[in-house]
C-alpha atoms as a PDB file:
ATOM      1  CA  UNK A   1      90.782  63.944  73.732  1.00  0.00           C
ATOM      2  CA  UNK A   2      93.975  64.832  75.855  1.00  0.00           C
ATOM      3  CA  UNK A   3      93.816  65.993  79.437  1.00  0.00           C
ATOM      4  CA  UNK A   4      94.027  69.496  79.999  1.00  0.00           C
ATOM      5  CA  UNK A   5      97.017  70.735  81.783  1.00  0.00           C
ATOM      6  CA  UNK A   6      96.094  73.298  85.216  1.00  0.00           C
ATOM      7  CA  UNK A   7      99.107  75.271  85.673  1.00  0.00           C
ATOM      8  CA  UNK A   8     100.105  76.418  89.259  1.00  0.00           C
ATOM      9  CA  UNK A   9      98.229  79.495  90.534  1.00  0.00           C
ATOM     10  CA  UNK A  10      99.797  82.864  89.689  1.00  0.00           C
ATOM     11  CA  UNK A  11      99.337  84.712  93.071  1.00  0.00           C
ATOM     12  CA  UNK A  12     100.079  88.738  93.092  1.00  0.00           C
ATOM     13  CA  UNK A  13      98.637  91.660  94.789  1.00  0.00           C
ATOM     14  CA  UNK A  14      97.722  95.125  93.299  1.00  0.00           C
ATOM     15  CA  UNK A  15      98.613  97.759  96.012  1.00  0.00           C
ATOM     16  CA  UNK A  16      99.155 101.541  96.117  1.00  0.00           C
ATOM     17  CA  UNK A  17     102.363 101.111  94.732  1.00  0.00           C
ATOM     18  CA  UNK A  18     101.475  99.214  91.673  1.00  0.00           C
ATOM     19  CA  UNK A  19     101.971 100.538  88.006  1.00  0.00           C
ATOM     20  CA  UNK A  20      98.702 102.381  87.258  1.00  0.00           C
ATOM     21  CA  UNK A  21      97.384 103.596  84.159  1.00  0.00           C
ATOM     22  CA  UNK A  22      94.910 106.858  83.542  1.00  0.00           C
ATOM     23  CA  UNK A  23      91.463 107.206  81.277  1.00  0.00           C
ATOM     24  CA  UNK A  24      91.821 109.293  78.477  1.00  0.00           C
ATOM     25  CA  UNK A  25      89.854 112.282  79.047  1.00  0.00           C
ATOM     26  CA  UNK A  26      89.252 111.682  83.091  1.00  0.00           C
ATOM     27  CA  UNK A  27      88.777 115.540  84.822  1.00  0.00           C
ATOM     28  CA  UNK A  28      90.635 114.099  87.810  1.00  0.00           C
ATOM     29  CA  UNK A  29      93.458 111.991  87.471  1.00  0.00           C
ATOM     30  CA  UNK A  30      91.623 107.887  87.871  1.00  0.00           C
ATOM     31  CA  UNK A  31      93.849 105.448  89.096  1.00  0.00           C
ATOM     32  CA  UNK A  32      94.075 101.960  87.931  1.00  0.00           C
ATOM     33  CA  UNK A  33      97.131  99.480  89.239  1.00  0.00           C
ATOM     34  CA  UNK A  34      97.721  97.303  87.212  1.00  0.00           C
ATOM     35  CA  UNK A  35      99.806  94.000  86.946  1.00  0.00           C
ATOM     36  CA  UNK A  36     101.285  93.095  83.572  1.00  0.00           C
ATOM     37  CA  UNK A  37     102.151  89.478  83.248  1.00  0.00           C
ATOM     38  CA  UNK A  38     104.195  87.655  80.246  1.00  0.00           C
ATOM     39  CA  UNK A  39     102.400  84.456  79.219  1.00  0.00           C
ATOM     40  CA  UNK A  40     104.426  81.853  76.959  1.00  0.00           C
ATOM     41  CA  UNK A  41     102.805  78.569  76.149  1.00  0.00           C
ATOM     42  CA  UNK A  42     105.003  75.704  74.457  1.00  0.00           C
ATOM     43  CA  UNK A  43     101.796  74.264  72.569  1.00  0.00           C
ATOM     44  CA  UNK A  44      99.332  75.656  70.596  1.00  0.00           C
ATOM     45  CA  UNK A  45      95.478  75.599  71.604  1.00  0.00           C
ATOM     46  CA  UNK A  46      92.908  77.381  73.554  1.00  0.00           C
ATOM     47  CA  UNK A  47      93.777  78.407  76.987  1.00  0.00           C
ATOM     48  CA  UNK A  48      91.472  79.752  79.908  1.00  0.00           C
ATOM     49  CA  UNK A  49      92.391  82.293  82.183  1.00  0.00           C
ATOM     50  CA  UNK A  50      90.557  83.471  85.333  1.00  0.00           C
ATOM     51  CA  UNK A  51      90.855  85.697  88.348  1.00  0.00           C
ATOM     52  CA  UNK A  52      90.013  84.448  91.854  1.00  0.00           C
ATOM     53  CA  UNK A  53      89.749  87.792  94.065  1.00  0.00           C
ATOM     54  CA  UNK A  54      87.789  89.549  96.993  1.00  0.00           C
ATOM     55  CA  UNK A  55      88.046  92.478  94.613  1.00  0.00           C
ATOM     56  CA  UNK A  56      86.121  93.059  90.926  1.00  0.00           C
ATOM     57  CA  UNK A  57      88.913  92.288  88.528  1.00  0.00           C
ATOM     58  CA  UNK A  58      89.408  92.430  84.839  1.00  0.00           C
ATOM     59  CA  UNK A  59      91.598  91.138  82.333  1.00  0.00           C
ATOM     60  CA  UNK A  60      92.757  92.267  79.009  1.00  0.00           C
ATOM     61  CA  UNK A  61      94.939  89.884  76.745  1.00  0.00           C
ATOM     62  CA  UNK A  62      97.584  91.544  74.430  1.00  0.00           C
ATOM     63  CA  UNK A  63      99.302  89.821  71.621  1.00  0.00           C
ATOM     64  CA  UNK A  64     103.501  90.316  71.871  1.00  0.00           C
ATOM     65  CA  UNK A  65     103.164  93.680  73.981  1.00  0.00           C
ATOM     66  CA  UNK A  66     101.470  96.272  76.165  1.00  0.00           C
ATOM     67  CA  UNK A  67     101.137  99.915  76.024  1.00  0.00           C
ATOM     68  CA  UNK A  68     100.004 101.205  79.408  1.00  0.00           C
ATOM     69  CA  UNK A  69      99.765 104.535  77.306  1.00  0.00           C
ATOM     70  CA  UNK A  70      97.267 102.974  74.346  1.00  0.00           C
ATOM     71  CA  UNK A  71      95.096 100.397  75.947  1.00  0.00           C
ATOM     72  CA  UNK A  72      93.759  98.949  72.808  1.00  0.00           C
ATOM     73  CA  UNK A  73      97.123  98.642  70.798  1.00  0.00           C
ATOM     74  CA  UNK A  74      97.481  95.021  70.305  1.00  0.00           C
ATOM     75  CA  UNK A  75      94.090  93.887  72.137  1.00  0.00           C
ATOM     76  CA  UNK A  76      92.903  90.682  71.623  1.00  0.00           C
ATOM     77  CA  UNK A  77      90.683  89.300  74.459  1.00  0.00           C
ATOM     78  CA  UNK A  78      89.250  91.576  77.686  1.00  0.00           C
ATOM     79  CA  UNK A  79      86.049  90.138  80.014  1.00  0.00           C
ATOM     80  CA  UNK A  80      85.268  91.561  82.957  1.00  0.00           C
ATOM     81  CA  UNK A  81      82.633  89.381  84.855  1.00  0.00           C
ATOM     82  CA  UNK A  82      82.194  85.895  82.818  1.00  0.00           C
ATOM     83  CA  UNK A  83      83.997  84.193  85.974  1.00  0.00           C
ATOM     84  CA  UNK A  84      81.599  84.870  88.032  1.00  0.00           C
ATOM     85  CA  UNK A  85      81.162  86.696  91.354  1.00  0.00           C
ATOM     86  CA  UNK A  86      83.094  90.121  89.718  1.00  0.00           C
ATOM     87  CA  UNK A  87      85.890  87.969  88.353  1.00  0.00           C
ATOM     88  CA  UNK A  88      87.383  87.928  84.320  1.00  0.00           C
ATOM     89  CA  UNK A  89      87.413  84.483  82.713  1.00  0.00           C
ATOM     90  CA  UNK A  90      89.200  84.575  79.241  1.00  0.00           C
ATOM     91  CA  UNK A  91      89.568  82.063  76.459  1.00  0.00           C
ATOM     92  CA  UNK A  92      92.016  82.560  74.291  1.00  0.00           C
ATOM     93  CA  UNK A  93      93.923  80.378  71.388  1.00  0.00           C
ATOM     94  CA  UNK A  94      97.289  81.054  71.880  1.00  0.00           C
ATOM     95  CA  UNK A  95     100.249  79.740  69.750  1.00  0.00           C
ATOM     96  CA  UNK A  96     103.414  78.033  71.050  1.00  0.00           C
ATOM     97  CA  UNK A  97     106.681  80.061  70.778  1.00  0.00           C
ATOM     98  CA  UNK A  98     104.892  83.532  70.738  1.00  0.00           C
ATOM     99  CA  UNK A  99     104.247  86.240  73.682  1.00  0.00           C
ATOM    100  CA  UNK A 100     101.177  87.227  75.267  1.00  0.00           C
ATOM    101  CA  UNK A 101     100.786  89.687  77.638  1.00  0.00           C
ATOM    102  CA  UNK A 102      97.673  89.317  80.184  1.00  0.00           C
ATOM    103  CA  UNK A 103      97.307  92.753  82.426  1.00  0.00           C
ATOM    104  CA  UNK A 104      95.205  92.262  85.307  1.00  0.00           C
ATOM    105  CA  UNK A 105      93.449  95.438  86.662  1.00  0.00           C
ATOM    106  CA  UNK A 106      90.150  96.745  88.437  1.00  0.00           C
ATOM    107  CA  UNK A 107      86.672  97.644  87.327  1.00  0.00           C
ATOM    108  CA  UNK A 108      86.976 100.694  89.714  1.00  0.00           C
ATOM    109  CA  UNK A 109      89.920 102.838  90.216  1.00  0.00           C
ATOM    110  CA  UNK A 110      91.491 103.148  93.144  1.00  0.00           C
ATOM    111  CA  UNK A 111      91.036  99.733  94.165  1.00  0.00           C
ATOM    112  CA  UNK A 112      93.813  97.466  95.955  1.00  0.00           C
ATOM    113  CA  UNK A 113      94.115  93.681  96.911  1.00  0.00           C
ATOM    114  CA  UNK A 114      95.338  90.296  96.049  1.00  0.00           C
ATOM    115  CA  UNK A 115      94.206  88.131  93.755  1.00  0.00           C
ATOM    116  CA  UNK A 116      95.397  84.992  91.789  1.00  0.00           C
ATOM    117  CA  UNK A 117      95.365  83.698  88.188  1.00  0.00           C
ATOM    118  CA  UNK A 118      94.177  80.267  86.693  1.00  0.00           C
ATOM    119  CA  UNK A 119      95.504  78.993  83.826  1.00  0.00           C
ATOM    120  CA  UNK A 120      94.170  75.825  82.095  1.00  0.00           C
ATOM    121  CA  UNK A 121      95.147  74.563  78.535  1.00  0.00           C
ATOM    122  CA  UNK A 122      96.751  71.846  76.338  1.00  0.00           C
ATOM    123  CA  UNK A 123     100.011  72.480  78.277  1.00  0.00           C
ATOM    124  CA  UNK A 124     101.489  74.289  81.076  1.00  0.00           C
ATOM    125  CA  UNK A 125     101.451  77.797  81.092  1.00  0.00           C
ATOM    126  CA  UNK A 126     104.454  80.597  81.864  1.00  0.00           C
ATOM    127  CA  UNK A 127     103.273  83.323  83.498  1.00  0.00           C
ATOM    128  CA  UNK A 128     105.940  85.880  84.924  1.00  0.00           C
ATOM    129  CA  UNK A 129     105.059  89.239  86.027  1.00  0.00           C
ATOM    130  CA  UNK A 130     106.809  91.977  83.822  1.00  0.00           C
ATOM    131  CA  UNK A 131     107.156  96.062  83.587  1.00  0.00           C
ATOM    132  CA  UNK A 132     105.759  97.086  80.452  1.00  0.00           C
ATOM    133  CA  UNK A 133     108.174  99.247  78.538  1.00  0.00           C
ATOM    134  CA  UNK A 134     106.824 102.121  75.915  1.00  0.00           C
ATOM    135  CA  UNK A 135     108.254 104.197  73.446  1.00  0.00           C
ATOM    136  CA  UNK A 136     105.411 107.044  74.450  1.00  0.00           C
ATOM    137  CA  UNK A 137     107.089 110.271  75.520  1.00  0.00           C
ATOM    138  CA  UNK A 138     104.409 111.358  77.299  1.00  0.00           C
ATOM    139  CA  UNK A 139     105.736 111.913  80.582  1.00  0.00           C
ATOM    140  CA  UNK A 140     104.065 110.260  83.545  1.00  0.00           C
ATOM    141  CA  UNK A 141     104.148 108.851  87.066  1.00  0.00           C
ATOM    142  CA  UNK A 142     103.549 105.712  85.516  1.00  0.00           C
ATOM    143  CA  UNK A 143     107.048 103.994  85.508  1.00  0.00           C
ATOM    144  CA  UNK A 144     107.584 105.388  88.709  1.00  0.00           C
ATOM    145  CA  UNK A 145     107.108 102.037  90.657  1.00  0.00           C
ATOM    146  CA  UNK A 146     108.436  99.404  89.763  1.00  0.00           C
ATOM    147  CA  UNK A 147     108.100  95.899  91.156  1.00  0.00           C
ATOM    148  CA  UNK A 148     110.711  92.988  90.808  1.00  0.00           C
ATOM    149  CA  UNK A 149     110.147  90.305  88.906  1.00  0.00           C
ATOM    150  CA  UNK A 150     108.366  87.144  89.726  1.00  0.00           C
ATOM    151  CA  UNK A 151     108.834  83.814  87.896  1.00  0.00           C
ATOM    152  CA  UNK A 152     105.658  81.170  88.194  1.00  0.00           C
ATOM    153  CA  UNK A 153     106.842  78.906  86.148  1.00  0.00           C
ATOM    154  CA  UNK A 154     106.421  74.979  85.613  1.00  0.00           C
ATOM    155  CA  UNK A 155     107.463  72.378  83.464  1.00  0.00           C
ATOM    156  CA  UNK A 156     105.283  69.988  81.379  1.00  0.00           C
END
């Protein structure tokens, strides 16, 4: 059996001027920043991602993209407290040479801090913060912040 690989720690921050996204049907517009991050692995296996935070995180893993406008569009993991102490823990088999996209967000709206993201796996993992793009029309403050991106990446 090979040695799994622990990639460096993905470290970001949610904050007041993060992307956020709305629930369908909320009387009051419900805010929830989000961070959207671009995972690329180079081979294929199970990986494990998990949040380390003060705050009660969750993760949802996409397959190739993200719709901030249809949250279950191309959903293929989400957990919200299998880390322990309020954090996500995902395991997911990913395949080499494909994108993922893992969006970390809050169990309550509103919510703001920093938080980081453990990767572990049969290889080192990419992990680069993106801004989800969408075709949606439906106008929104959504894409109205935008944050620059971050590379966290690592060789093998």
């Amino acid at each position: 059996s090979t040695t799994p690989f622990e990639s460096p720690l993905y470290t970001d921050a949610l904050t007041s001027n993060s992307l956020f996204y709305s629930l369908p049907g909320a009387v009051n517009e419900r805010r929830f920043y989000f961070q959207a991050i671009e995972v690329t692995v180079s081979i294929p296996g199970i990986y494990t991602f998990q949040s380390n935070s003060t705050i009660d995180t969750m993760g949802y893993f996409y397959n190739s993209s993200f719709d901030p406008y249809n949250l279950t569009k191309n959903l293929i993991a989400k957990d919200d407290e299998s880390g322990g102490q309020l954090q996500f823990r995902i395991d997911v088999p990913l395949e080499s040479e494909l994108t993922y996209i893992l969006v970390v967000t809050t169990h309550f709206e509103s919510i703001t801090g920093t938080y980081s993201i453990s990767a572990v796996g049969p290889a080192i993992v990419s992990l680069t913060s993106i801004t989800p793009s969408t075709t949606s029309s439906t106008p929104s403050k959504l894409l109205t912040h935008t944050l620059p991106r971050k590379e966290n990446i690592c060789c093998s």
